[in-house]
C-alpha atoms as a PDB file:
ATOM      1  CA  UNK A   1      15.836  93.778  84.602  1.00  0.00           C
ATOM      2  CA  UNK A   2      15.550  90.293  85.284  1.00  0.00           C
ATOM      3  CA  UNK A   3      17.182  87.947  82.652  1.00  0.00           C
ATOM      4  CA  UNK A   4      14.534  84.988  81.741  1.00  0.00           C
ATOM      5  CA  UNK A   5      16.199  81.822  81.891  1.00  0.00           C
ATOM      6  CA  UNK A   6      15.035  78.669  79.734  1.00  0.00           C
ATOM      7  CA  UNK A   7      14.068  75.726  81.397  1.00  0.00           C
ATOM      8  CA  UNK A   8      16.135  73.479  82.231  1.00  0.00           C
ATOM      9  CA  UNK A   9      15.671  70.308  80.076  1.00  0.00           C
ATOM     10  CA  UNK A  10      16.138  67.221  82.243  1.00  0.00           C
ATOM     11  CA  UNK A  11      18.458  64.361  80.830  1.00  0.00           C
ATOM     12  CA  UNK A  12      15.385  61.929  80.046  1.00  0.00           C
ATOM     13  CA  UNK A  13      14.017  64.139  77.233  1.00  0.00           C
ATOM     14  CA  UNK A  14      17.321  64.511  75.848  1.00  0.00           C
ATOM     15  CA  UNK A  15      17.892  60.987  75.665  1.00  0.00           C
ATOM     16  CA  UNK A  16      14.486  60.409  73.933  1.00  0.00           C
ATOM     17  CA  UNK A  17      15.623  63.020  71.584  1.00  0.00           C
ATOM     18  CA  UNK A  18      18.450  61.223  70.331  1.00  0.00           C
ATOM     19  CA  UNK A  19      16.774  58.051  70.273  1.00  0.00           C
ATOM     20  CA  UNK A  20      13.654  59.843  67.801  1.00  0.00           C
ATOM     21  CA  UNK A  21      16.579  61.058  65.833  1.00  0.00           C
ATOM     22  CA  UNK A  22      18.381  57.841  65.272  1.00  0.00           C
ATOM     23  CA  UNK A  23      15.098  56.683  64.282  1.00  0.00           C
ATOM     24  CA  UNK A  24      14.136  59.033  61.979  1.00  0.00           C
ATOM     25  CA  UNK A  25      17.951  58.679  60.453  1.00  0.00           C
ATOM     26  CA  UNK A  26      17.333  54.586  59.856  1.00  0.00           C
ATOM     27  CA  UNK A  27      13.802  55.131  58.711  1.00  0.00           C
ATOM     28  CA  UNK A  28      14.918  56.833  55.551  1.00  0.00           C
ATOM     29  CA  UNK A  29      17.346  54.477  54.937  1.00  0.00           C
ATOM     30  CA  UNK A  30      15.327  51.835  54.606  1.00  0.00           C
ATOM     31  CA  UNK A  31      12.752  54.123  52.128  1.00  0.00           C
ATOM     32  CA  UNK A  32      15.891  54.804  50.043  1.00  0.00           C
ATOM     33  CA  UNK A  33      17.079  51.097  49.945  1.00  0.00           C
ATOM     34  CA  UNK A  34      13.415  50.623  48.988  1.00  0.00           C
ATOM     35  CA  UNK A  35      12.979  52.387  45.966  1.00  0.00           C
ATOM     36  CA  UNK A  36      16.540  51.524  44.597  1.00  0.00           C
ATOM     37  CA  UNK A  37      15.335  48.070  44.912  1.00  0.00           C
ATOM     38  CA  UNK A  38      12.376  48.539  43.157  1.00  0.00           C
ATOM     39  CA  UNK A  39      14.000  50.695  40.817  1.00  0.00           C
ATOM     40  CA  UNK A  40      16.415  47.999  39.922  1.00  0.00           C
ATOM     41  CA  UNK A  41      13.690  45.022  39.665  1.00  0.00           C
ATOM     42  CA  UNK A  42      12.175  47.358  37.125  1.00  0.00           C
ATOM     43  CA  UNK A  43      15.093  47.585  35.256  1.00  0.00           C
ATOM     44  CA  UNK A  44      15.554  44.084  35.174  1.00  0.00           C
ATOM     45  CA  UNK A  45      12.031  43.203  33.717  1.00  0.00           C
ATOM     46  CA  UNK A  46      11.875  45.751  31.339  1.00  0.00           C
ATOM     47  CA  UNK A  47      14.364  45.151  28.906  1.00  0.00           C
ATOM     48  CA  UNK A  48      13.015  47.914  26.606  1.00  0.00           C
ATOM     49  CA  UNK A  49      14.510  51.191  29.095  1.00  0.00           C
ATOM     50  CA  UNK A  50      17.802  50.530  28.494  1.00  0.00           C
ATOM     51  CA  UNK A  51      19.606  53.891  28.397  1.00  0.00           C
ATOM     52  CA  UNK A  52      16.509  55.520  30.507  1.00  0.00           C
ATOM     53  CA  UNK A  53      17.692  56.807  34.179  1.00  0.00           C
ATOM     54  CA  UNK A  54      15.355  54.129  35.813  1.00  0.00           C
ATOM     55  CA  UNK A  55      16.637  54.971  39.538  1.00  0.00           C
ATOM     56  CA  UNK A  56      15.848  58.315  38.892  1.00  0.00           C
ATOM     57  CA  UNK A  57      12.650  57.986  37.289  1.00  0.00           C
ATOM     58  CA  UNK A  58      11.691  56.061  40.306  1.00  0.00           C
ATOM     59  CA  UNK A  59      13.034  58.557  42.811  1.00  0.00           C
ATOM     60  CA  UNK A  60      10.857  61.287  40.845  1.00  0.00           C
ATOM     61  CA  UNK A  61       8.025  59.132  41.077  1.00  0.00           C
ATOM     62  CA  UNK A  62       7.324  59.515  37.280  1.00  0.00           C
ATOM     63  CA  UNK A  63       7.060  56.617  35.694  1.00  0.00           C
ATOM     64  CA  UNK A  64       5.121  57.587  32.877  1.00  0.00           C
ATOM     65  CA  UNK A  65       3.505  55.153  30.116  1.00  0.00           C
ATOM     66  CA  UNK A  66       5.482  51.846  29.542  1.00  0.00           C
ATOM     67  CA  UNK A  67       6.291  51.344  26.039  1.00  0.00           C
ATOM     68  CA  UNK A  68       4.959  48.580  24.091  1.00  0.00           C
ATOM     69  CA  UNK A  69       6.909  45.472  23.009  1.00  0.00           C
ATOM     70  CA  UNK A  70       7.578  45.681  19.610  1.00  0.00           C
ATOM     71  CA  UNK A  71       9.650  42.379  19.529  1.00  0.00           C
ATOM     72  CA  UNK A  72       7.573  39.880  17.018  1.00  0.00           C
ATOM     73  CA  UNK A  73       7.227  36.682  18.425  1.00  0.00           C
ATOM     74  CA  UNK A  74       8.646  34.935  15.713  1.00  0.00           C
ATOM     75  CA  UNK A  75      11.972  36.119  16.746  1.00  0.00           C
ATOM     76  CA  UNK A  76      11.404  34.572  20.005  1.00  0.00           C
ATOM     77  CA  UNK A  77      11.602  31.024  18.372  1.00  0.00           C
ATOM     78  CA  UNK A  78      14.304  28.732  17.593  1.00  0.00           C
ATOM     79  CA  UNK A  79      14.793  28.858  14.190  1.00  0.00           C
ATOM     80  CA  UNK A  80      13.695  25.060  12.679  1.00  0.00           C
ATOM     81  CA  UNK A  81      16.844  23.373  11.062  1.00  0.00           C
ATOM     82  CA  UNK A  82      16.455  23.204   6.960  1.00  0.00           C
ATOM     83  CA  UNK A  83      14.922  20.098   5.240  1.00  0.00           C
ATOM     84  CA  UNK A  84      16.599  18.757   2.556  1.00  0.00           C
ATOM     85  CA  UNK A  85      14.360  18.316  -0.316  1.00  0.00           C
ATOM     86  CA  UNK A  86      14.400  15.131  -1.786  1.00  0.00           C
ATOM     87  CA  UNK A  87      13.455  15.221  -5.604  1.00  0.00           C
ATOM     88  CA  UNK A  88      10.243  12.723  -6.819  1.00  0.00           C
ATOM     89  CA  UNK A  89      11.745   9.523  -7.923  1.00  0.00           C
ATOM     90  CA  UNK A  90      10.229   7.767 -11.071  1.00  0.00           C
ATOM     91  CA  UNK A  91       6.686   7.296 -11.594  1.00  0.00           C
ATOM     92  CA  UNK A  92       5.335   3.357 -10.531  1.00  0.00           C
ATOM     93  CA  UNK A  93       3.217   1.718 -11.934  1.00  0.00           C
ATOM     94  CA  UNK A  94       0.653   0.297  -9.782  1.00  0.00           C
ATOM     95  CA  UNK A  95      -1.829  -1.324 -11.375  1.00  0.00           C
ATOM     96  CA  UNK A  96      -2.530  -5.188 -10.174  1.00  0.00           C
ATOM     97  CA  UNK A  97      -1.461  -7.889 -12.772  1.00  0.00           C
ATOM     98  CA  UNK A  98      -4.617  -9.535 -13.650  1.00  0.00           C
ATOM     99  CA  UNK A  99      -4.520 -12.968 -12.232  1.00  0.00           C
ATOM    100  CA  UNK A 100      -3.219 -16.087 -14.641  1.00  0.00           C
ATOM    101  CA  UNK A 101      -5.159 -19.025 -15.710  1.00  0.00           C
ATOM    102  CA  UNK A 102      -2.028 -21.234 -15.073  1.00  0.00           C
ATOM    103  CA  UNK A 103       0.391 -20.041 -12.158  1.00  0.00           C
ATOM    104  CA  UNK A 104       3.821 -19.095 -12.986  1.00  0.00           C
ATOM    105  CA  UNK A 105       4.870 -22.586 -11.649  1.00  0.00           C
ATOM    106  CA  UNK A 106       2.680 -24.731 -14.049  1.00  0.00           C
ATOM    107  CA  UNK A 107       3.852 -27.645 -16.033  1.00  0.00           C
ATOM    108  CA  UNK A 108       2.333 -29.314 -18.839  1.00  0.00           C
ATOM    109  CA  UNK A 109       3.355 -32.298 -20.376  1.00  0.00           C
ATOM    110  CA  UNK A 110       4.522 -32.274 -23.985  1.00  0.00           C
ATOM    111  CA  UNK A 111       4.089 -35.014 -26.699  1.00  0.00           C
ATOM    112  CA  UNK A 112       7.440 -36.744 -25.072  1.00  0.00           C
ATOM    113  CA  UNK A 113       6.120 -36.896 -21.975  1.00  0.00           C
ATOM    114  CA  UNK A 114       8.638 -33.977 -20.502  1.00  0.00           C
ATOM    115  CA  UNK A 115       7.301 -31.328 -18.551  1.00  0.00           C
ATOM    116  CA  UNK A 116       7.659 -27.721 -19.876  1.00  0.00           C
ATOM    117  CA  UNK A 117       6.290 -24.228 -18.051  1.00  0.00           C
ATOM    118  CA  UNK A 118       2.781 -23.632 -18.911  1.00  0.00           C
ATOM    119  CA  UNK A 119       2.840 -19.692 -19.606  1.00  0.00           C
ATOM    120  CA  UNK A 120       6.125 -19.870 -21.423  1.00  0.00           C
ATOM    121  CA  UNK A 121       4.749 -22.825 -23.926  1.00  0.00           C
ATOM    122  CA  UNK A 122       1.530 -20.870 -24.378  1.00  0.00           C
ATOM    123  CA  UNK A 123       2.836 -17.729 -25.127  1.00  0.00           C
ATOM    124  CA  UNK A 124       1.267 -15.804 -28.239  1.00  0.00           C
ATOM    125  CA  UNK A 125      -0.943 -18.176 -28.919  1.00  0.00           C
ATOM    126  CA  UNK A 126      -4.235 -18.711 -29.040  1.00  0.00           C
ATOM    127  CA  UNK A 127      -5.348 -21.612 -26.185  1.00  0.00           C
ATOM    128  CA  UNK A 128      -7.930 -23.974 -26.338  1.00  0.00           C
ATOM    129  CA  UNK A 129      -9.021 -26.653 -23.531  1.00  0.00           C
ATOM    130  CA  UNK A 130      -9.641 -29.858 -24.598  1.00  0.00           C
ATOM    131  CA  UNK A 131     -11.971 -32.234 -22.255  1.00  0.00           C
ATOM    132  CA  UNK A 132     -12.019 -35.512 -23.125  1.00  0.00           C
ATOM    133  CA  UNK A 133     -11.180 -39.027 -22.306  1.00  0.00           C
ATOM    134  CA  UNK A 134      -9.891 -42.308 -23.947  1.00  0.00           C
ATOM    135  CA  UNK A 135     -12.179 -44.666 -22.845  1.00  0.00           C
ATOM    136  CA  UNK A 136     -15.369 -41.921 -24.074  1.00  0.00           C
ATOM    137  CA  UNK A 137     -16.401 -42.916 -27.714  1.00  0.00           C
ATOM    138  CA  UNK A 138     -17.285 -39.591 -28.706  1.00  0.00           C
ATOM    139  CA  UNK A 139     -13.988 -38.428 -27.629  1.00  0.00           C
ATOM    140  CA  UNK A 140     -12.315 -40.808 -29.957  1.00  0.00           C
ATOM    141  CA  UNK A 141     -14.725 -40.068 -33.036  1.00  0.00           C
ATOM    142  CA  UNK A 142     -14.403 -35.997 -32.522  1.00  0.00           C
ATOM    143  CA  UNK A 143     -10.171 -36.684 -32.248  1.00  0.00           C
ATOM    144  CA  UNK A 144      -9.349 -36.878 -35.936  1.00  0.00           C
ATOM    145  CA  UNK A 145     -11.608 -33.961 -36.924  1.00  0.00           C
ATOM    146  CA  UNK A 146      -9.891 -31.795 -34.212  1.00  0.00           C
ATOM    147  CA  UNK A 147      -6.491 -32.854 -35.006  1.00  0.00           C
ATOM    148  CA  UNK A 148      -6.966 -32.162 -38.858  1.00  0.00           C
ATOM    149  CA  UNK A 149      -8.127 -28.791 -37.935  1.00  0.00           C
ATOM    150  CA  UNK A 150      -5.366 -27.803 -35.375  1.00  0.00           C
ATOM    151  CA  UNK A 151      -2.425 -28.483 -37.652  1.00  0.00           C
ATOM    152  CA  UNK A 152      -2.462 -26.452 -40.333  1.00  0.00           C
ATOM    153  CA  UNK A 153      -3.220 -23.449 -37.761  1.00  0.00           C
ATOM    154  CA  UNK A 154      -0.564 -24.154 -35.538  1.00  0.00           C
ATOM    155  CA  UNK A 155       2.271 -22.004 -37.353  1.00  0.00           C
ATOM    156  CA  UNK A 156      -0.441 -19.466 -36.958  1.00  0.00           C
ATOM    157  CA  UNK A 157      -0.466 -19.840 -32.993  1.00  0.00           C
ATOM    158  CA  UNK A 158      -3.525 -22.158 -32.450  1.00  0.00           C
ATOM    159  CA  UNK A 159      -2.931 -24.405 -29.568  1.00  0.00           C
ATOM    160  CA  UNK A 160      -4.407 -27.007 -27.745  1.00  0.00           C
ATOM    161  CA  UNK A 161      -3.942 -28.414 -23.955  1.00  0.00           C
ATOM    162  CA  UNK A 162      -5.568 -32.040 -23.448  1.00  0.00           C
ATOM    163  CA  UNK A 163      -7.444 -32.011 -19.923  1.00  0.00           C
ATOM    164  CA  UNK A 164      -8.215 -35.727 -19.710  1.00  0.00           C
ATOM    165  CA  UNK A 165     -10.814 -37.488 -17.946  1.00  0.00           C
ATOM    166  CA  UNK A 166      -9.082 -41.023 -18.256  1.00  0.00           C
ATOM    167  CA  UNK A 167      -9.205 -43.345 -15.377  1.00  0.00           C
ATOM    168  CA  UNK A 168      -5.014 -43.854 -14.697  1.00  0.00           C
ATOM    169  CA  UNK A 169      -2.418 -42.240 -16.373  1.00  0.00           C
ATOM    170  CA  UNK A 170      -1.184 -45.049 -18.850  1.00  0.00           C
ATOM    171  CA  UNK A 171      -4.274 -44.769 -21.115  1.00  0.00           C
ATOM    172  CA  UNK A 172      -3.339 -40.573 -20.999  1.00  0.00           C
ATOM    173  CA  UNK A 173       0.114 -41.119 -21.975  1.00  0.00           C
ATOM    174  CA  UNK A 174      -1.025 -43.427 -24.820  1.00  0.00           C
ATOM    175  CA  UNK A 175      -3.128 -40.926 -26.491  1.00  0.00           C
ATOM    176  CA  UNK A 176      -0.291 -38.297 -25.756  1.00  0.00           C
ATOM    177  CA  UNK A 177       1.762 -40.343 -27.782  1.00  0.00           C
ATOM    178  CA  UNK A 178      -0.965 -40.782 -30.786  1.00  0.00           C
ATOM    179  CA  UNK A 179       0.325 -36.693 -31.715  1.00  0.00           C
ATOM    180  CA  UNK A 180      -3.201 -35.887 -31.387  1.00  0.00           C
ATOM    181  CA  UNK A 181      -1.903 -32.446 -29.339  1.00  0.00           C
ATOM    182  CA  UNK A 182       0.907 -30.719 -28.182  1.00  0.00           C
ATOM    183  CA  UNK A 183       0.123 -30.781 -24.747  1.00  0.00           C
ATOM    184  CA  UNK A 184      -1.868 -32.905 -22.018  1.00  0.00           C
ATOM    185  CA  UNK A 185      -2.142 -31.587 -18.204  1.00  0.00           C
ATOM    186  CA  UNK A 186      -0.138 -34.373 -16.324  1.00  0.00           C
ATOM    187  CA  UNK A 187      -2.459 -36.678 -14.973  1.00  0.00           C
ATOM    188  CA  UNK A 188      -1.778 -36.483 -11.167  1.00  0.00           C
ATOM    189  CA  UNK A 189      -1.695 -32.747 -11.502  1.00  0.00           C
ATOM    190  CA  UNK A 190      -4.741 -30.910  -9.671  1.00  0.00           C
ATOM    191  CA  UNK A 191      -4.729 -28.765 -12.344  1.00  0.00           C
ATOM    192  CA  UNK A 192      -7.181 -31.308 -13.834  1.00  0.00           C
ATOM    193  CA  UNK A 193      -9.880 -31.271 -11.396  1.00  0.00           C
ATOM    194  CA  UNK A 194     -10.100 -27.552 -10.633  1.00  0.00           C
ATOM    195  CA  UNK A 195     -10.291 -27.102 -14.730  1.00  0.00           C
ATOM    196  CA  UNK A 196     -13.020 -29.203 -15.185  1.00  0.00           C
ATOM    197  CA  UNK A 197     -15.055 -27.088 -12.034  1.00  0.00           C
ATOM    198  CA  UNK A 198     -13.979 -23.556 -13.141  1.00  0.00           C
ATOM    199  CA  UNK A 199     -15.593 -24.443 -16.549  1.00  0.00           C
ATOM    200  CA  UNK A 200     -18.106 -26.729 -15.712  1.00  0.00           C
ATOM    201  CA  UNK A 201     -17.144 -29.570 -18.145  1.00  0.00           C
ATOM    202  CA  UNK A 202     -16.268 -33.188 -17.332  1.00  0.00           C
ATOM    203  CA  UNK A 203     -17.364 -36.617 -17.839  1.00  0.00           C
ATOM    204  CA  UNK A 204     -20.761 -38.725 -16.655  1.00  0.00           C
ATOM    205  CA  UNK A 205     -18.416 -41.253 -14.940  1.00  0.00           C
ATOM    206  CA  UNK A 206     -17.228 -37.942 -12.690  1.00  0.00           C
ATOM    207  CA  UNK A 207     -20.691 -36.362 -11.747  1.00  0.00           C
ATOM    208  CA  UNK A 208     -21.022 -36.097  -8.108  1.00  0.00           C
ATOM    209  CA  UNK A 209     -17.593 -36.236  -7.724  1.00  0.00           C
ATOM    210  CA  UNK A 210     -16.703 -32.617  -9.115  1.00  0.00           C
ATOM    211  CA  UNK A 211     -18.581 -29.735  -7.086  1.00  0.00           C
ATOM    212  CA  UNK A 212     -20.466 -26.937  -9.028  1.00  0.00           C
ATOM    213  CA  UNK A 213     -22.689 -27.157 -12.052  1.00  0.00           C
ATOM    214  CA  UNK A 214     -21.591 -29.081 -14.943  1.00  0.00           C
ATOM    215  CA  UNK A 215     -22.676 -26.929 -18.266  1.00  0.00           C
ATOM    216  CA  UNK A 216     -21.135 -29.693 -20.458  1.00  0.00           C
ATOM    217  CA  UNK A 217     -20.343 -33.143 -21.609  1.00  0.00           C
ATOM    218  CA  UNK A 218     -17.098 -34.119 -23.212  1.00  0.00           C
ATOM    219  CA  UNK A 219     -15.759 -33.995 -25.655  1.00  0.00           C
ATOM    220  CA  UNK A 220     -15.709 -29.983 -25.704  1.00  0.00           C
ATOM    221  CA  UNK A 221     -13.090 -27.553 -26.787  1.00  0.00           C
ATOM    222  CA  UNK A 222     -12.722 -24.266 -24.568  1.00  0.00           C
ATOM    223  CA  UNK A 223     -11.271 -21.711 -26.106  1.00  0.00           C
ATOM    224  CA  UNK A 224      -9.826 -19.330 -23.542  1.00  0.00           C
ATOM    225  CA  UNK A 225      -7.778 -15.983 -22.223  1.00  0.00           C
ATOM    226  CA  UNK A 226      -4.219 -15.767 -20.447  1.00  0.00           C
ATOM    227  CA  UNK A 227      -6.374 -14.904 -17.090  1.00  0.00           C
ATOM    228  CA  UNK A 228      -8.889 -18.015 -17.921  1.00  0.00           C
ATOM    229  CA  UNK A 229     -11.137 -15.961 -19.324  1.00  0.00           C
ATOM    230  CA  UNK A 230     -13.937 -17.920 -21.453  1.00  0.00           C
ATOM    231  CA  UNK A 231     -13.654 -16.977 -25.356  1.00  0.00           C
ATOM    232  CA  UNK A 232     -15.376 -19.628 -26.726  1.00  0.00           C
ATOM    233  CA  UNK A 233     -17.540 -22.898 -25.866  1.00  0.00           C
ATOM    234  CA  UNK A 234     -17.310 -25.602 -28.491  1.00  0.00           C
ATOM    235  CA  UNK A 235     -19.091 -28.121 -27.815  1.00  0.00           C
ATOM    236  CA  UNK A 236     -17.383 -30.642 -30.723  1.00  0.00           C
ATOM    237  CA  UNK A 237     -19.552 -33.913 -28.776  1.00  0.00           C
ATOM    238  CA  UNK A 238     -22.990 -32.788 -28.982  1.00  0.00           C
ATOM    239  CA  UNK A 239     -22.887 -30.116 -31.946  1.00  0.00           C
ATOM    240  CA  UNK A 240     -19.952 -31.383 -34.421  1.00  0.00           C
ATOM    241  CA  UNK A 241     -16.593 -30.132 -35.700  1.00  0.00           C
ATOM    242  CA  UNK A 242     -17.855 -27.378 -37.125  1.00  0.00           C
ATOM    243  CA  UNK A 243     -18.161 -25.831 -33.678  1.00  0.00           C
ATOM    244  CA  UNK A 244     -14.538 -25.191 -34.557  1.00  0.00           C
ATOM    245  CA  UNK A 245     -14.813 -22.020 -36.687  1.00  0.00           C
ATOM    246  CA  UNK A 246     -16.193 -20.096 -34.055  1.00  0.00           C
ATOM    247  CA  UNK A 247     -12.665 -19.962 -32.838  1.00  0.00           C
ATOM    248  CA  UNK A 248     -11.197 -16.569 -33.756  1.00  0.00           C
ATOM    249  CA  UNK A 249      -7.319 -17.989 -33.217  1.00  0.00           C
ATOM    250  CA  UNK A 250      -6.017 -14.930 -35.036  1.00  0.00           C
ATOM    251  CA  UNK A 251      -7.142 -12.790 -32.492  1.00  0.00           C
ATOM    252  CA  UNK A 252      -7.287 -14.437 -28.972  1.00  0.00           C
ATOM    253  CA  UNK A 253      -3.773 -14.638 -28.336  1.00  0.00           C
ATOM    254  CA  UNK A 254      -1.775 -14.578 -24.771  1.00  0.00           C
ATOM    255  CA  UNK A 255       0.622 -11.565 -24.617  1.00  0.00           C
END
């Protein structure tokens, strides 16, 4: 019996053999280094499989659902440090102080002639303007009845501030001097002229000189408030020294 005898394979295929082989061999290498290397990037950004055979899972190709993060994201914050609380301090008080009729820097000038602080002279007492001037004859006539009612009230904190209308400041001083009231605003002061316009009282030898209305000749007594508020308007020229009662000196007192 004839023995069949395989072909004889010639050294080319051989060679390709070897060469599909090596192929084959470095193909699945690189699929392995593949999945470990998405295996481990999984395992890097997913911080909630710890303990869970990731490479394996990957190998098997079953995954499965992904859990959910349960991490609140309040934890992901940086704490803020503490504030220190600072307790209230005491209670202000607020409120504007009403304006004053004579700033705190005022002088007035007392029967000597000296100059004293106008709001610490006037205080709790009850203030009356007097217009006037020494040259005006009703001035001079309404003097003694205005004097004669001042004095006795004085203890009783009735007050009176001359606000003359002279021409110079000797005939001012003169009837300073006369003790016809405790105090005169000083003659160069311009205290004078913005009296006489916030009121609206001054002389006929000053109209058209003084802007504003003028409400009243002198003499006139104006009875008035810490903040220049107008009490009372006595007009003591034109209506007599009567005019004088209406002033309620009990009661309108600075503080």
């Amino acid at each position: 019996m004839a023995s069949i005898k395989s072909p004889k394979r010639s050294p080319t295929a051989s060679t390709f053999e070897s060469y599909s082989g090596l192929k084959n061999s470095f193909t699945l290498k690189l699929v392995f280094l593949a999945i470990c290397a998405c295996a481990l990037v999984a395992a890097v950004h997913s911080p909630e499989d710890d303990g869970v055979d990731v490479i394996g899972t990957a190998l098997r190709g079953d995954h499965g659902p992904r859990r959910a993060n349960t991490m609140e994201p309040s934890s992901l914050a940086v704490a803020a440090p503490p504030v220190a609380e600072v307790p209230p301090g005491p209670a202000q008080d607020i409120t504007p102080e009403a304006p004053l009729l004579f700033p705190a820097d005022t002088q007035l000038q007392d029967l000597t002639g000296a100059l004293v602080n106008a709001n610490e002279a006037l205080a709790n007492r009850s203030v009356a303007l007097y217009f006037g001037a020494g040259w005006c004859s009703m001035t001079r006539a309404a003097n003694p009845g205005v004097a004669a009612f001042l004095r006795p009230r004085e203890p009783e904190g009735a007050t009176l501030v001359f606000v003359s209308s002279d021409t110079n400041a000797e005939s001012l001083n003169e009837q300073q001097a006369s003790n016809l009231w405790p105090f005169a605003v000083p003659f160069d002061s311009p205290l004078r002229l913005s009296l006489k316009e916030l009121y609206g009282v001054w002389s006929s030898l000053e109209v058209g000189k003084i802007p504003g209305k003028r409400r009243s000749a002198i003499p006139t007594v104006m009875v008035v408030g810490k903040d220049g508020t107008e009490l009372a308007r006595l007009e003591v020229g034109a209506r007599g020294i009567s005019e004088l009662d209406r002033w309620n000196y009990m009661e309108w007192k600075w503080e």
